[in-house]
Protein backbone atom coordinates (compact mmCIF):
# COMPACT_ATOMS: atom_id res chain seq x y z
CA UNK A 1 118.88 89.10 57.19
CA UNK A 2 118.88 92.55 58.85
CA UNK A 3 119.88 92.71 62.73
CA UNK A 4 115.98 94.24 62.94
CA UNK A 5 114.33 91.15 61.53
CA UNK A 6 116.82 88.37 63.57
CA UNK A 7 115.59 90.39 66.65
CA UNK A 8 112.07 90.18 65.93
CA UNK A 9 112.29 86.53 65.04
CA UNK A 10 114.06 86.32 68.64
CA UNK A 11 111.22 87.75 70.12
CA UNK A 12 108.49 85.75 68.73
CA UNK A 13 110.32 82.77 69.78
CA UNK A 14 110.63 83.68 73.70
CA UNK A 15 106.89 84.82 73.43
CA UNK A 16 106.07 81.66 72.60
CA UNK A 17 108.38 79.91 75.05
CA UNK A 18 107.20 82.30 77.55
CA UNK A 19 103.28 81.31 76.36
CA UNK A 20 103.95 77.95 76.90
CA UNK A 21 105.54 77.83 80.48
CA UNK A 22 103.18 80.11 81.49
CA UNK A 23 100.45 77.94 79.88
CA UNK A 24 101.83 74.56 80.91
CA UNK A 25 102.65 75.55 84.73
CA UNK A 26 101.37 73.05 86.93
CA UNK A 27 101.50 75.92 89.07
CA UNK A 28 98.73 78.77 89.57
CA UNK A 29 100.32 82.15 87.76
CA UNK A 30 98.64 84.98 86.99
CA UNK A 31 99.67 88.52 85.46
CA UNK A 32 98.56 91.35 87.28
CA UNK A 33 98.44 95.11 87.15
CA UNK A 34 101.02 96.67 89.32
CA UNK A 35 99.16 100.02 89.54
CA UNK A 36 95.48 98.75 89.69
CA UNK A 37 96.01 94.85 91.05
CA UNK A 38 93.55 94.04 87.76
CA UNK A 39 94.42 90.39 86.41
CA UNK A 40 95.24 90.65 82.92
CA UNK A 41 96.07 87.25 82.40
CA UNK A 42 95.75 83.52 84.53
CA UNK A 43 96.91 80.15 83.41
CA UNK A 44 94.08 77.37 83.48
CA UNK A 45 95.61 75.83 86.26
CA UNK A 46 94.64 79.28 88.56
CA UNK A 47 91.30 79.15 86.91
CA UNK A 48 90.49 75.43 87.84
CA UNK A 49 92.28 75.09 91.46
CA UNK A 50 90.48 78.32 92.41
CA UNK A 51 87.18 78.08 90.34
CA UNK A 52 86.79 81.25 88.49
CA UNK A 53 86.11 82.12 84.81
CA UNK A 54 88.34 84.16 83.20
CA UNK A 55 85.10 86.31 82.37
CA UNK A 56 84.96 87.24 85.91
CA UNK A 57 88.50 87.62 86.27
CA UNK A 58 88.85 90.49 83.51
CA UNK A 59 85.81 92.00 84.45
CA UNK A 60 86.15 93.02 87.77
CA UNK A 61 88.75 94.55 89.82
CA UNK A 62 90.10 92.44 92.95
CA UNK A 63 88.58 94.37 94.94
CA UNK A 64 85.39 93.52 94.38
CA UNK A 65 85.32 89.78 94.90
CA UNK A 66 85.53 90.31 98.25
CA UNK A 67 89.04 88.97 99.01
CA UNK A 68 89.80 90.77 102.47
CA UNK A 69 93.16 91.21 103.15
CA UNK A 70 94.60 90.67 99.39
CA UNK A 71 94.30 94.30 98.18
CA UNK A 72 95.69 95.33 101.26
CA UNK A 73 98.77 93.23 101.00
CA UNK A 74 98.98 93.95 97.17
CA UNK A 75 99.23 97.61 97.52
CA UNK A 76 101.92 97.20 100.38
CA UNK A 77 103.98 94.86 98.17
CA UNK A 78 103.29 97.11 95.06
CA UNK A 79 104.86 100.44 97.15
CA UNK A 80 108.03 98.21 97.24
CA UNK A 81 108.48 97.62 93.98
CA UNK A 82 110.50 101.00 92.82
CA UNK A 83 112.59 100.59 95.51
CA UNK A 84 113.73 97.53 94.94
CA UNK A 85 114.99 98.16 91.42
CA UNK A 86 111.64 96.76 89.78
């Protein structure tokens, strides 16, 4: 096998490690958008502790479910990110 297709065999097997975990969690994760704060992906446990549909999630930006403080903090945290080597 070439070096090409034992990497791309690695990464289809941490994607699906990575798939499961994030799956599995018993706690709430979520992807998010560093630029826009959009959720681009939530585990089931997120959807059920905090009772939205993934429909709404994808649909809408933060900022429109009326959150208060969230996008606030968000952006603050998001400003940090280059400088801390992110």
């Amino acid at each position: 096998m070439t070096d090409r297709i034992l990497a791309d065999q690695d990464l289809r097997r941490k994607e699906q490690l990575f798939s499961l975990a994030f799956r599995a969690s018993p706690a709430l994760v979520a992807i998010i958008g560093v630029e826009t704060g959009a959720y681009h992906d939530v585990n089931e446990k997120w959807l059920t502790d905090l009772g939205y549909t993934a429909m709404k999630l994808l649909a809408e930006p933060p900022q429109n479910w009326g959150c208060g403080e969230i996008p606030v903090i968000w952006n603050a945290w998001c400003r940090k990110l280059p400088h801390m080597g992110v």
